[in-house]
C-alpha atoms as a PDB file:
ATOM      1  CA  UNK A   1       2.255   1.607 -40.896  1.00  0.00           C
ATOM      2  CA  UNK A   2      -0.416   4.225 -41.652  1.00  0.00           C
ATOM      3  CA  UNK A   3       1.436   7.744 -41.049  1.00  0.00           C
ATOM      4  CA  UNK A   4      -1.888   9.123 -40.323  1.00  0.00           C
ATOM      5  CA  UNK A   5      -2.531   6.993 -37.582  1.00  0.00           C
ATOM      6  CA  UNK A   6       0.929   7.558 -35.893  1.00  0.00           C
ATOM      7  CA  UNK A   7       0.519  11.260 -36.355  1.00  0.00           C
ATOM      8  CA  UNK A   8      -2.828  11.132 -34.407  1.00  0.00           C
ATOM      9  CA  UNK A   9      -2.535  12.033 -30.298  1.00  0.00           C
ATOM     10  CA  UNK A  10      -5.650  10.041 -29.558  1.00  0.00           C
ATOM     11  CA  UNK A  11      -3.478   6.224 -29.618  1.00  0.00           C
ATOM     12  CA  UNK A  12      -0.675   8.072 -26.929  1.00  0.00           C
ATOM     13  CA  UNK A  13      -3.482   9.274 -25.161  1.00  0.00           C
ATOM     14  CA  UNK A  14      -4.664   5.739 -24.998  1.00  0.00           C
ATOM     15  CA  UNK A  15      -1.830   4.106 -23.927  1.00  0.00           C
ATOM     16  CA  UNK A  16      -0.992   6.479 -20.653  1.00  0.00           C
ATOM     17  CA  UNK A  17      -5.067   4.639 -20.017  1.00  0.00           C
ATOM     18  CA  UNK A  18      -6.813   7.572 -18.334  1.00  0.00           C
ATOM     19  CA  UNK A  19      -9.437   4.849 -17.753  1.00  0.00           C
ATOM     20  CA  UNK A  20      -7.637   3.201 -15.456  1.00  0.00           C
ATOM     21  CA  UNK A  21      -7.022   6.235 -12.980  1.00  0.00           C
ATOM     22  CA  UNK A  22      -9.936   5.265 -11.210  1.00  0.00           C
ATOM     23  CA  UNK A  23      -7.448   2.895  -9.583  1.00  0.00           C
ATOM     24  CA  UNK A  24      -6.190   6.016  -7.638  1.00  0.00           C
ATOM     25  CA  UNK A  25      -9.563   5.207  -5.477  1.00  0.00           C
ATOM     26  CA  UNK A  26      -7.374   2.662  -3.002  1.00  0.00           C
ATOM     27  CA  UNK A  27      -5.600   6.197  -2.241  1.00  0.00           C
ATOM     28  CA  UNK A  28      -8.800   7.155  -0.490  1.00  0.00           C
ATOM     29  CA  UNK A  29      -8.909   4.794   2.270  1.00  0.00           C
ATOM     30  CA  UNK A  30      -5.307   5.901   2.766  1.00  0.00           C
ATOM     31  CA  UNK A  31      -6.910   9.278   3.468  1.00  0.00           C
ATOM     32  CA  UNK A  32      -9.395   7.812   5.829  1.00  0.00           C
ATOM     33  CA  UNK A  33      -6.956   5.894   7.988  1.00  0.00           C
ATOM     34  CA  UNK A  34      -4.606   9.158   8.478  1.00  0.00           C
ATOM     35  CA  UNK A  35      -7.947  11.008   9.292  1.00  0.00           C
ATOM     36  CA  UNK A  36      -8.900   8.416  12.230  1.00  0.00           C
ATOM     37  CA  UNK A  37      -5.476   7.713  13.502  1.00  0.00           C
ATOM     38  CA  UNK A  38      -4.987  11.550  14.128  1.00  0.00           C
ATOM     39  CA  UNK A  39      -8.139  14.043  13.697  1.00  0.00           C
ATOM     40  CA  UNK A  40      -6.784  17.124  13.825  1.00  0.00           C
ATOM     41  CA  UNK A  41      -5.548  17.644  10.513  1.00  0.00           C
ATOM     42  CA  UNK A  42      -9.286  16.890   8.529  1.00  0.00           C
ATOM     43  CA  UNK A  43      -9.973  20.008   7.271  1.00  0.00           C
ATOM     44  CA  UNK A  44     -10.891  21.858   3.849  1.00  0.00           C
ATOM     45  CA  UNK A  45      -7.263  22.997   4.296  1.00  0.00           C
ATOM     46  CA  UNK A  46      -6.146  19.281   3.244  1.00  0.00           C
ATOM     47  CA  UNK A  47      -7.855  19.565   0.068  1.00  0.00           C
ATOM     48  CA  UNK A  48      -5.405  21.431  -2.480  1.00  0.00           C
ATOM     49  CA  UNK A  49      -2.922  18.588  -0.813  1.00  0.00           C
ATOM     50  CA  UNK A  50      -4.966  15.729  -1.997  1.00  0.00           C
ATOM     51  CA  UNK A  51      -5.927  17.355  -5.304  1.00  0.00           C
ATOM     52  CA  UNK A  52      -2.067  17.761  -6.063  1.00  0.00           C
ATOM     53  CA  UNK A  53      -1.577  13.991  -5.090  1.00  0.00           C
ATOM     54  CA  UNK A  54      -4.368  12.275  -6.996  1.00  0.00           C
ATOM     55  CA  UNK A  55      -2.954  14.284  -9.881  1.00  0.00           C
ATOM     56  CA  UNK A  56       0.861  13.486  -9.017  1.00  0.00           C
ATOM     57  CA  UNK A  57      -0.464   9.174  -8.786  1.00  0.00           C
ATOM     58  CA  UNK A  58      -2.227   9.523 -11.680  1.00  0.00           C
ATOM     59  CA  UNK A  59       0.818  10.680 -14.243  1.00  0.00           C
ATOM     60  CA  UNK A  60       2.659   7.964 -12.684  1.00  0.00           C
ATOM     61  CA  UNK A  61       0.717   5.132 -12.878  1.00  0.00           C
ATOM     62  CA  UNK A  62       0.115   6.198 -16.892  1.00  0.00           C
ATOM     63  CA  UNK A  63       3.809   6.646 -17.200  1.00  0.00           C
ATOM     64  CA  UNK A  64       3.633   2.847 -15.751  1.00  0.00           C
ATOM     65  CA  UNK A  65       1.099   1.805 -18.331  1.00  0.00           C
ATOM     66  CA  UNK A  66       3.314   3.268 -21.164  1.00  0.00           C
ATOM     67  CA  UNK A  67       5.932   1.188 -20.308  1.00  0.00           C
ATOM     68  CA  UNK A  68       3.972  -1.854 -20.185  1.00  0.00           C
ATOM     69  CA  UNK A  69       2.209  -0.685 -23.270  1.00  0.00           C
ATOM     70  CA  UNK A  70       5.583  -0.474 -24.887  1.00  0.00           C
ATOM     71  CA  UNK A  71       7.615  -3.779 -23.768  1.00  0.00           C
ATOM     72  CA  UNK A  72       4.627  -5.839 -23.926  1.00  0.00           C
ATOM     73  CA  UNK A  73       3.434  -4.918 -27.390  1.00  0.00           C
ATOM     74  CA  UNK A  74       4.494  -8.031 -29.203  1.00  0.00           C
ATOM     75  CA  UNK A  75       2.993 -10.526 -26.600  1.00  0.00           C
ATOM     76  CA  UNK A  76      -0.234  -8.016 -27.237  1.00  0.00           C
ATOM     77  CA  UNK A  77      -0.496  -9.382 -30.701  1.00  0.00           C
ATOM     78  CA  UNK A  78      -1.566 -12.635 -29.563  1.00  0.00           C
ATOM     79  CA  UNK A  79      -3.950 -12.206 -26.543  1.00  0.00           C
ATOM     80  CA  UNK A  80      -7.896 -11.793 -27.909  1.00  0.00           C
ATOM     81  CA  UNK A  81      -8.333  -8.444 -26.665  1.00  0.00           C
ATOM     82  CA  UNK A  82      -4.922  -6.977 -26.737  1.00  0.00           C
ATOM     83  CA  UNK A  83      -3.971  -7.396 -30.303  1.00  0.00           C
ATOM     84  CA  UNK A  84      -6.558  -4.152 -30.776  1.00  0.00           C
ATOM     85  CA  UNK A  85      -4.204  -1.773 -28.633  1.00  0.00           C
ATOM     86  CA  UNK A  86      -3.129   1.065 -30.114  1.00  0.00           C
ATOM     87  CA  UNK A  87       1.134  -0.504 -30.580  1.00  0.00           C
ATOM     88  CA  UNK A  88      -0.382  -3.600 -31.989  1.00  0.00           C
ATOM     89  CA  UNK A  89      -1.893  -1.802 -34.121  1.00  0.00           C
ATOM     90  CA  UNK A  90       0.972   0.079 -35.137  1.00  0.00           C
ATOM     91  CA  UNK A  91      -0.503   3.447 -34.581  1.00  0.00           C
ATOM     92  CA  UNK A  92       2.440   4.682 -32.099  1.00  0.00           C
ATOM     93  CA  UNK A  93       5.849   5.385 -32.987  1.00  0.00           C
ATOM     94  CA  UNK A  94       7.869   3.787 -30.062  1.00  0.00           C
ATOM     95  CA  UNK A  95      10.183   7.087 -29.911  1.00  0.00           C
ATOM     96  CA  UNK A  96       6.850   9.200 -28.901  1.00  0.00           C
ATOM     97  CA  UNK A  97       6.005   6.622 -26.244  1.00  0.00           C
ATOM     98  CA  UNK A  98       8.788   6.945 -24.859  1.00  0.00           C
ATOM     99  CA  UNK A  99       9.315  10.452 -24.640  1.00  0.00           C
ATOM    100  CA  UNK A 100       5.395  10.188 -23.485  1.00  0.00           C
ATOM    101  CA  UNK A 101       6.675   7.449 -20.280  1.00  0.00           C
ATOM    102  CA  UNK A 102       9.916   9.797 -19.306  1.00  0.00           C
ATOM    103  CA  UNK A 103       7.755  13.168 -19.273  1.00  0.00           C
ATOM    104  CA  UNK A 104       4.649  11.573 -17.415  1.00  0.00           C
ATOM    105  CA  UNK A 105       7.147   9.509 -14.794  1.00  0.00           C
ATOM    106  CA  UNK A 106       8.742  13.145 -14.371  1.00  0.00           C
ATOM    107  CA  UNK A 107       5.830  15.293 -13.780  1.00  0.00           C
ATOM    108  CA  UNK A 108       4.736  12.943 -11.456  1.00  0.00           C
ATOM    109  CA  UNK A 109       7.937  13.313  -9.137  1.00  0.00           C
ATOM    110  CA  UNK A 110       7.969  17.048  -9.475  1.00  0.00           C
ATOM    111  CA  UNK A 111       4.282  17.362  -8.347  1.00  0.00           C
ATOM    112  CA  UNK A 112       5.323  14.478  -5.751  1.00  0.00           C
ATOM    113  CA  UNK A 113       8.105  16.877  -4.518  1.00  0.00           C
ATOM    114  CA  UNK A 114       5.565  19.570  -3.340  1.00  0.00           C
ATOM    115  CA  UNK A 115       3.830  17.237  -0.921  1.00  0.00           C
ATOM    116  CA  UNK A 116       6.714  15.672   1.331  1.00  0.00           C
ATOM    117  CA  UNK A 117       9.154  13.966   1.725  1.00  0.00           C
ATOM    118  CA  UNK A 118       7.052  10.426   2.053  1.00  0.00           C
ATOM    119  CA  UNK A 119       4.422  11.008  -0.253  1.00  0.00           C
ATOM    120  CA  UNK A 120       7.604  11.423  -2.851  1.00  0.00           C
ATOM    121  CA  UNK A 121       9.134   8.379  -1.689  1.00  0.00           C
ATOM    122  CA  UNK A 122       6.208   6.598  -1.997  1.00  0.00           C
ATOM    123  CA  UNK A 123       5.829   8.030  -5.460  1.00  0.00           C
ATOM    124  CA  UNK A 124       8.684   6.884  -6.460  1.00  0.00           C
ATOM    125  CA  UNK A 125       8.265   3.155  -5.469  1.00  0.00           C
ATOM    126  CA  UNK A 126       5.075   2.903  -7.405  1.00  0.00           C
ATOM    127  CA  UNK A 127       7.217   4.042 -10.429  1.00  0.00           C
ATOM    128  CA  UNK A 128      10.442   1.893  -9.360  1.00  0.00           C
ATOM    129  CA  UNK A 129       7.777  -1.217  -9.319  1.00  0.00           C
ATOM    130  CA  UNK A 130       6.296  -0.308 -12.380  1.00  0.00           C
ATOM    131  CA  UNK A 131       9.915  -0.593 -13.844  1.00  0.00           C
ATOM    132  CA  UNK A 132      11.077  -3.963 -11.977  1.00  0.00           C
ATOM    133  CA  UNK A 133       7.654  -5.496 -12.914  1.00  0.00           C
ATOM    134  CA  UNK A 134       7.912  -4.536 -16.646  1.00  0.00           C
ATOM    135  CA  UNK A 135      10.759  -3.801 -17.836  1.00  0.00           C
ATOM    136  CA  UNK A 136      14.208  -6.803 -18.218  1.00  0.00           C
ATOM    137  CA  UNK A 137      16.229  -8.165 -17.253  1.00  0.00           C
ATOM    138  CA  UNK A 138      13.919  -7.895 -14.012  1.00  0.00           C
ATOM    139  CA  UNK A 139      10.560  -8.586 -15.962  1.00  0.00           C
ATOM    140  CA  UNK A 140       8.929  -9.885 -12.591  1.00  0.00           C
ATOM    141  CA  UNK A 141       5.796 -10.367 -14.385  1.00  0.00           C
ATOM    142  CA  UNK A 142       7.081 -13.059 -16.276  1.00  0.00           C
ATOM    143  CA  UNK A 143       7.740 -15.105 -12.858  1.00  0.00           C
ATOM    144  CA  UNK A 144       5.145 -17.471 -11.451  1.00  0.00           C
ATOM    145  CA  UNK A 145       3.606 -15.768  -8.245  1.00  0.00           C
ATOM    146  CA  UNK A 146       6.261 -13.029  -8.247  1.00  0.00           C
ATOM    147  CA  UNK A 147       3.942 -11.518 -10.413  1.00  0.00           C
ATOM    148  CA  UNK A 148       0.945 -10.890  -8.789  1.00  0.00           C
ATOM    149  CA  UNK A 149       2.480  -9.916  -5.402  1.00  0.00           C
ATOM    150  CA  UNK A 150       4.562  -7.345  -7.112  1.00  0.00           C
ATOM    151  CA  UNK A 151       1.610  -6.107  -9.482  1.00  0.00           C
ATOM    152  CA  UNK A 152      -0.403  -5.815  -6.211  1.00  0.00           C
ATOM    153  CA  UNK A 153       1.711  -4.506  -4.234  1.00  0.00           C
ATOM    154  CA  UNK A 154       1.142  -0.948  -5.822  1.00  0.00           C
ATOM    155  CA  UNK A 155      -1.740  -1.380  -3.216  1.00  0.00           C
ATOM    156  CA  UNK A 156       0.056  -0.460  -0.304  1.00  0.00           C
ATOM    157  CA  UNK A 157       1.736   1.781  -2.039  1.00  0.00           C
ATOM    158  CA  UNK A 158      -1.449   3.874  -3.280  1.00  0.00           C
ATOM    159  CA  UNK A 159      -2.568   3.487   0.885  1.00  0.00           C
ATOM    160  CA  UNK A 160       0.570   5.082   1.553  1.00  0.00           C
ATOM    161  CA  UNK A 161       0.071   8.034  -0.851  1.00  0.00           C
ATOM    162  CA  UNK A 162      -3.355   8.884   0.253  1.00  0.00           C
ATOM    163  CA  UNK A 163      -2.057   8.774   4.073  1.00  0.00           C
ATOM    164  CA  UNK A 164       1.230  10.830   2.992  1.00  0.00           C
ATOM    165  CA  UNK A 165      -1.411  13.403   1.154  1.00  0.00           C
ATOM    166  CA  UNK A 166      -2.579  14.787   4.429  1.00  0.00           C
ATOM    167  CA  UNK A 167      -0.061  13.439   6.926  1.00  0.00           C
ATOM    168  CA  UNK A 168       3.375  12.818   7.435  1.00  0.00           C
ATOM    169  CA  UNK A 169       3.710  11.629  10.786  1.00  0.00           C
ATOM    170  CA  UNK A 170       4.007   8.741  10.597  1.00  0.00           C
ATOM    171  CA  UNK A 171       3.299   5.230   8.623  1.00  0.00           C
ATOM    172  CA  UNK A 172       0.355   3.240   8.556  1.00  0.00           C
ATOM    173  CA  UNK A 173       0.570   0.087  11.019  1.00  0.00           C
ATOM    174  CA  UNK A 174       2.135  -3.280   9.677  1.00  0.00           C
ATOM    175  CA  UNK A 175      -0.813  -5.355   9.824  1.00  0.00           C
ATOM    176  CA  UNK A 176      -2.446  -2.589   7.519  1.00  0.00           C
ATOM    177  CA  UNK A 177      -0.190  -2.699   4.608  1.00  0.00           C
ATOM    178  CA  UNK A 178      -0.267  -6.748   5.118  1.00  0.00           C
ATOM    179  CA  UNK A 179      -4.157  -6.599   4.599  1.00  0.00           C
ATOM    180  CA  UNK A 180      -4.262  -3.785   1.975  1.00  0.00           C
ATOM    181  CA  UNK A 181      -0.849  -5.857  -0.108  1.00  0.00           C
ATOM    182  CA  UNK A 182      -2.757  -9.256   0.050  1.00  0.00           C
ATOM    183  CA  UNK A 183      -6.117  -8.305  -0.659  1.00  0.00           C
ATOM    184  CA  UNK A 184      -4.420  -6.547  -4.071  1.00  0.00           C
ATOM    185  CA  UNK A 185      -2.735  -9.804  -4.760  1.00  0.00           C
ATOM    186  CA  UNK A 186      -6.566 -11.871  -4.175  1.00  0.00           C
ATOM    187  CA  UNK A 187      -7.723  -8.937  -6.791  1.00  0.00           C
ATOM    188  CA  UNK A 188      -4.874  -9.968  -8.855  1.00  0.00           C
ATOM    189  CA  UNK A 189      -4.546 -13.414  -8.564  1.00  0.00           C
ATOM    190  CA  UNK A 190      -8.557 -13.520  -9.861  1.00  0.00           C
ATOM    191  CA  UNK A 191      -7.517 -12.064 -12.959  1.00  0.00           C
ATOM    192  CA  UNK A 192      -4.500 -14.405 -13.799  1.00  0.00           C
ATOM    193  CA  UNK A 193      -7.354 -17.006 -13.308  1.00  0.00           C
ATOM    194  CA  UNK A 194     -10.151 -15.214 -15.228  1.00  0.00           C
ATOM    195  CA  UNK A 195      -7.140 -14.611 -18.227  1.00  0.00           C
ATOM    196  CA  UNK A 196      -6.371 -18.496 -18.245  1.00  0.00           C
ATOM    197  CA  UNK A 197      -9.651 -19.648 -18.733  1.00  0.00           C
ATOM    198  CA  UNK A 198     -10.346 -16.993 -21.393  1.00  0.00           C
ATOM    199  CA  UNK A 199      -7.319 -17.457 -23.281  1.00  0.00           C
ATOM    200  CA  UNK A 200      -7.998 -21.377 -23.039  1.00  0.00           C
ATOM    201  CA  UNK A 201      -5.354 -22.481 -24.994  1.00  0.00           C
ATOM    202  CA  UNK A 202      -2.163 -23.375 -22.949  1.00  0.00           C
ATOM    203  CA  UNK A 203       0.418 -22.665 -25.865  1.00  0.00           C
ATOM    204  CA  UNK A 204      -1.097 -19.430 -26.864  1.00  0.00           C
ATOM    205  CA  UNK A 205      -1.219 -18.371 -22.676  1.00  0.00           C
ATOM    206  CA  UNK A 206       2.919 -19.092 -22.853  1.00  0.00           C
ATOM    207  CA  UNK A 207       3.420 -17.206 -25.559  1.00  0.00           C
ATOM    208  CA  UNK A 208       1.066 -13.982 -24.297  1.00  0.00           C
ATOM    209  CA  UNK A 209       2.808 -14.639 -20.871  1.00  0.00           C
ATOM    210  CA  UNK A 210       5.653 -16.509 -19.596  1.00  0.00           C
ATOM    211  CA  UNK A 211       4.066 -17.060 -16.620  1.00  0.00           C
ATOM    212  CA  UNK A 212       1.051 -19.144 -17.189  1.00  0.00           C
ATOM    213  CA  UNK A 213       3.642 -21.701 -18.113  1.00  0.00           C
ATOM    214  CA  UNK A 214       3.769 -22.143 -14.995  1.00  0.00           C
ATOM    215  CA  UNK A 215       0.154 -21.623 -13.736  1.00  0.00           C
ATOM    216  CA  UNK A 216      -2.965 -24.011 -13.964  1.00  0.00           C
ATOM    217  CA  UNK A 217      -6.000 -23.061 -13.032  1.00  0.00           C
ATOM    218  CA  UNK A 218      -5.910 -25.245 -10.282  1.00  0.00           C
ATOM    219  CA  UNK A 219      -2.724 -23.592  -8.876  1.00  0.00           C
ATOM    220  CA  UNK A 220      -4.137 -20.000  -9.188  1.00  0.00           C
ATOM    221  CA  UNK A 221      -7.269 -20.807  -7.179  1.00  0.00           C
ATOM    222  CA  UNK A 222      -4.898 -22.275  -4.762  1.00  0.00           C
ATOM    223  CA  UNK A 223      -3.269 -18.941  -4.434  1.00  0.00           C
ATOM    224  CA  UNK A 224      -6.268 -17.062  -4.596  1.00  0.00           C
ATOM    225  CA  UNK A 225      -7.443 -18.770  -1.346  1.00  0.00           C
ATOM    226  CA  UNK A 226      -3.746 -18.908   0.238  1.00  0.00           C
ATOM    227  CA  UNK A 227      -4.225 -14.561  -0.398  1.00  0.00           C
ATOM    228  CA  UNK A 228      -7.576 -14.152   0.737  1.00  0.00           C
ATOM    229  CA  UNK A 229      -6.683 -15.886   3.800  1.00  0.00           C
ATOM    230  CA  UNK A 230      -3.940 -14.011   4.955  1.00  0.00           C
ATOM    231  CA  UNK A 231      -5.835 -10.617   3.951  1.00  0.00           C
ATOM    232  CA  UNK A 232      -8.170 -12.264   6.963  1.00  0.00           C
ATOM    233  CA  UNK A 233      -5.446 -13.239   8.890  1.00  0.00           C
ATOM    234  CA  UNK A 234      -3.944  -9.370   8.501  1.00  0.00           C
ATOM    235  CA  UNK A 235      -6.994  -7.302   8.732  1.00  0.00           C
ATOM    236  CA  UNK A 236      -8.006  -9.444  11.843  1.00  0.00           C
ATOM    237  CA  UNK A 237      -4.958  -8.075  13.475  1.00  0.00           C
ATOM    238  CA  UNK A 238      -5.715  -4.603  12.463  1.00  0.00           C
ATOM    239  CA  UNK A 239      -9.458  -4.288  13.608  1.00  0.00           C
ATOM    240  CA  UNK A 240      -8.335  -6.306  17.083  1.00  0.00           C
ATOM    241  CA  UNK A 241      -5.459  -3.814  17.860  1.00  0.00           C
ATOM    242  CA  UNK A 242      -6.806  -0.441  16.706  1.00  0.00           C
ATOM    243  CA  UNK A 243     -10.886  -0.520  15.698  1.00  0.00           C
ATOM    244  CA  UNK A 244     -12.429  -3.959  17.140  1.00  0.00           C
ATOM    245  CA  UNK A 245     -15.854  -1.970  15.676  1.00  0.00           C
ATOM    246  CA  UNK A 246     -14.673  -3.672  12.192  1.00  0.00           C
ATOM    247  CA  UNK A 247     -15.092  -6.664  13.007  1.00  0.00           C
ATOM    248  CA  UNK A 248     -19.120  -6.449  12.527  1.00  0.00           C
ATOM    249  CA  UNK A 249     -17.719  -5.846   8.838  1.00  0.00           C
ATOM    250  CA  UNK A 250     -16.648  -9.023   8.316  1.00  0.00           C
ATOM    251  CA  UNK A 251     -19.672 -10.507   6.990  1.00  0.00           C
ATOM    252  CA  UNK A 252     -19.866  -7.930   3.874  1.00  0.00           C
ATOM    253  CA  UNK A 253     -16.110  -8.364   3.197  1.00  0.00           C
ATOM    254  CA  UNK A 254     -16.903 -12.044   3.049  1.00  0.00           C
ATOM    255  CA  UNK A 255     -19.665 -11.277   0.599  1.00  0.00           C
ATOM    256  CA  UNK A 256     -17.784  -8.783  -1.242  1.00  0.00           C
ATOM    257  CA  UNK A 257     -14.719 -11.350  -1.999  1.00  0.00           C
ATOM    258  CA  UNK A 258     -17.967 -13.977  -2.706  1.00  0.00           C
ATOM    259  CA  UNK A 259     -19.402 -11.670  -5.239  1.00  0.00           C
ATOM    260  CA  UNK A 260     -15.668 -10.541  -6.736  1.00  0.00           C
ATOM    261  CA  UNK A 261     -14.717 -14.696  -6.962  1.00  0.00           C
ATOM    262  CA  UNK A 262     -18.028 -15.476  -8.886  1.00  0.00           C
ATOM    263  CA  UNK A 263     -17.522 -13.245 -11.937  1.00  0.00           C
ATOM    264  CA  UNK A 264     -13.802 -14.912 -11.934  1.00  0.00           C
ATOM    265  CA  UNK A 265     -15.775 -18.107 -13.381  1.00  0.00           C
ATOM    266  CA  UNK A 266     -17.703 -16.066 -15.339  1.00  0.00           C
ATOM    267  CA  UNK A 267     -17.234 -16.167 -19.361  1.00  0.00           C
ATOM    268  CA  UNK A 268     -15.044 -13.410 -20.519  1.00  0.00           C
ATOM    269  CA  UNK A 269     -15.111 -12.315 -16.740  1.00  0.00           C
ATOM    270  CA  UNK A 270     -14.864  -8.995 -16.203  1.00  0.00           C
ATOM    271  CA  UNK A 271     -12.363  -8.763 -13.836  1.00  0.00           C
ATOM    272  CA  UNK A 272      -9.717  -9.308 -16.604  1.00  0.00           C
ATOM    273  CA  UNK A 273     -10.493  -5.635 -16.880  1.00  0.00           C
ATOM    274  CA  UNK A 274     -11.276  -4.087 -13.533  1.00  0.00           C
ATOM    275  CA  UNK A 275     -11.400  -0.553 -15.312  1.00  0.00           C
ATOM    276  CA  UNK A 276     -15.274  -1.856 -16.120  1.00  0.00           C
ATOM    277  CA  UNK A 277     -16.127  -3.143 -13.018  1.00  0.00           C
ATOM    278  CA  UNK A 278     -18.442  -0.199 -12.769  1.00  0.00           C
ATOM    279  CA  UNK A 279     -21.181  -1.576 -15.297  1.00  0.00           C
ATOM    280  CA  UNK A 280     -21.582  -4.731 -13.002  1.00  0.00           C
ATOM    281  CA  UNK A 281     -24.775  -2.476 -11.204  1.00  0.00           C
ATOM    282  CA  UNK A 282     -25.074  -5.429  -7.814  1.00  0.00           C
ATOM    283  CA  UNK A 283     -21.317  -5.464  -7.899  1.00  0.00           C
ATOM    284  CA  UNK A 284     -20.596  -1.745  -7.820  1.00  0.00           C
ATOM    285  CA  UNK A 285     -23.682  -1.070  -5.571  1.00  0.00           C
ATOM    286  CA  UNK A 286     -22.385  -3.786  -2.857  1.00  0.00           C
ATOM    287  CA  UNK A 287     -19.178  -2.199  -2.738  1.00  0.00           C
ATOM    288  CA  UNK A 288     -20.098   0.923  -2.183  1.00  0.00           C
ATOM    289  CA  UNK A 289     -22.270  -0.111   0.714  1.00  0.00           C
ATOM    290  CA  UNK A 290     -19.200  -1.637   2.290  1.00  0.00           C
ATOM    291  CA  UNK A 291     -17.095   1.159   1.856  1.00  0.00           C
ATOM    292  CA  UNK A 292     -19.822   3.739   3.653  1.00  0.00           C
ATOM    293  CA  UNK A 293     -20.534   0.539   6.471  1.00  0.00           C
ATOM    294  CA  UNK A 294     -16.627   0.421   7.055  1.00  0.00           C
ATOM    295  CA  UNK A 295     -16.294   3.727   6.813  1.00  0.00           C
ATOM    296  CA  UNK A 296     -19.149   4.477  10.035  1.00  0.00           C
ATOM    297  CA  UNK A 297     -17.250   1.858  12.221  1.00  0.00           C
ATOM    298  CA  UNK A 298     -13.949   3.920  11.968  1.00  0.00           C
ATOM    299  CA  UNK A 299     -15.421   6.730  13.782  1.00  0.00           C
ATOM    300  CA  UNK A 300     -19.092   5.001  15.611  1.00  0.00           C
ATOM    301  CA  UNK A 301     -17.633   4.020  18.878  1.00  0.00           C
ATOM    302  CA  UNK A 302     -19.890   0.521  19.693  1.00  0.00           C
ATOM    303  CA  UNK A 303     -18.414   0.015  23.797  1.00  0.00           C
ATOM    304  CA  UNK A 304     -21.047  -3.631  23.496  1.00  0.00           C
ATOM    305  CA  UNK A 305     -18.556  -4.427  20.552  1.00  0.00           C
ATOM    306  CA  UNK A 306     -15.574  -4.322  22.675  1.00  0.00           C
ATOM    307  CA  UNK A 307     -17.048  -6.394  25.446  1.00  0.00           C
ATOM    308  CA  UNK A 308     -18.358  -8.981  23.843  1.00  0.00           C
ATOM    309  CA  UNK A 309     -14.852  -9.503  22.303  1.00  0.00           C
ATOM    310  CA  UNK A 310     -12.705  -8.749  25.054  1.00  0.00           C
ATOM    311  CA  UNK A 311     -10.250 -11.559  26.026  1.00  0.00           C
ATOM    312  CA  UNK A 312     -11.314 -13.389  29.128  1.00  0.00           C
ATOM    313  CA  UNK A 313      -7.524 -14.214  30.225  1.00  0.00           C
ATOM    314  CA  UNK A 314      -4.763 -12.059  29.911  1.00  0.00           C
ATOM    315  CA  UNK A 315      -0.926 -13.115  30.815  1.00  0.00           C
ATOM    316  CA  UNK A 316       0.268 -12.099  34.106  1.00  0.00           C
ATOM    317  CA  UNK A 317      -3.400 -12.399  35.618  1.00  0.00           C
END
């Protein structure tokens, strides 16, 4: 081991992945929802609130990433793209990282502590997950299915720490989280698929995870369908009961999943790394047209909408 190397900051910087904070987006539409379901509180007095939270998620998911940096180092070696982390590599000393996980996970649950009560809670079950799903004997990631429902369900989670940011109320409806959980575990699911057919060599996929002993490609696309459908089946319920304006959104959430499917075939797809997803220009551009469509019909009443859809029999009539 080069004692240079290990003495260096920049591979412990690396492993808390700063480049992945830009995960902390899914806290925004958290933000949004809390917003529409009660008004009153959007204000430039919710700001230093949301700045304290974004920083708060973001130590905690990197102490999550050191963990996983740290247990998974030696199934690293033998994944393609892996092998060139910096604990591969042998550029960490494992005592730092973990001194580096314990400090992040706690500054995370102090600054977590000055928000509320929920927003801490919350906090704490993105870190709690980030234990179960790494670390044995629980090692969920190392069970078939198990492991992209609990990777994804740190979606919910970052909905519920953007809505606990500015509110504290109450939680976000059922039928929410539902949608939010299984359209993380479509996300996911898409990269267990794009990882199989990069790795390519069944063996070598066992070894890097214990999982894809399990998995074919066939069965993953199974279970990408089986989660895009119930994200339907969920956010259908949402838009009906609460904002039946969403449902002219359909068509570019269709087109959206389309568009995020397609690069899953793709060679080297990059949605093994979603932290790039920005330099796919039609990709990020689409997206971002969603978001700002979905974003009008939250608060552009459209009364033709509502008729059009209304049920023509009700019980009891």
């Amino acid at each position: 081991m080069d004692s240079k190397k290990t003495n260096s900051i920049l591979p412990y910087i690396q492993i808390a992945r700063p480049d992945h904070w830009f995960k902390n987006v899914f806290m925004l539409p958290g933000v949004i929802l809390a917003i529409f379901d009660k008004p009153s509180i959007f204000s430039w007095g919710i700001l230093p609130s949301l700045l304290l939270a974004t920083l708060a998620a973001c130590l905690l998911a990197s102490s999550n990433y050191v963990i996983n940096e740290i247990i998974d180092a030696p199934m690293d070696k033998l994944h393609p793209v892996k092998k060139n982390h910096p604990i591969p590599l042998g550029q960490v000393k494992l005592a730092f990282a973990y001194s580096e996980w314990v400090f992040l996970a706690t500054a995370g649950l102090l600054l977590s502590w000055q928000i509320n009560l929920y927003f801490f809670a919350s906090a704490a079950g993105l870190l709690i997950m980030g234990i179960l799903y790494n670390v044995p004997p629980f090692r969920l990631k190392d069970i078939p299915y198990v492991d992209v429902l609990s990777e994804s369900i740190n979606n919910p989670l970052r909905l519920f720490l953007g809505w606990f940011a500015v509110q504290d109320i109450h939680v976000p409806t059922l039928s929410l989280v539902m949608a939010y959980w299984m359209i993380g575990a479509f996300f996911m699911a898409t990269k267990r698929y794009a990882e199989c057919r990069r790795i390519g060599d069944k063996a070598i996929a066992e070894n890097y995870r214990k999982s894809f002993s399990y998995y074919t490609e066939c069965r993953l696309m199974l279970s990408i369908l089986y989660y895009a459908t119930a994200f339907g089946l969920f956010f259908g319920i949402f838009l009906i009961r609460y904002r039946i304006e969403l449902i002219l959104s359909i068509p570019f959430l269709a087109g959206f999943m389309s568009m995020y499917m397609r690069m899953g075939f793709w060679e080297n797809s990059p949605v093994q790394y979603p932290e790039q997803l920005y330099k796919q220009r039609g990709f990020a551009i689409y997206t971002i047209v969603c978001f700002l469509f979905m974003f009008s019909l939250l608060f552009i009443d459209i009364p033709l909408i509502g008729k059009i859809f209304s049920p023509l029999y009700m019980p009891g009539e």
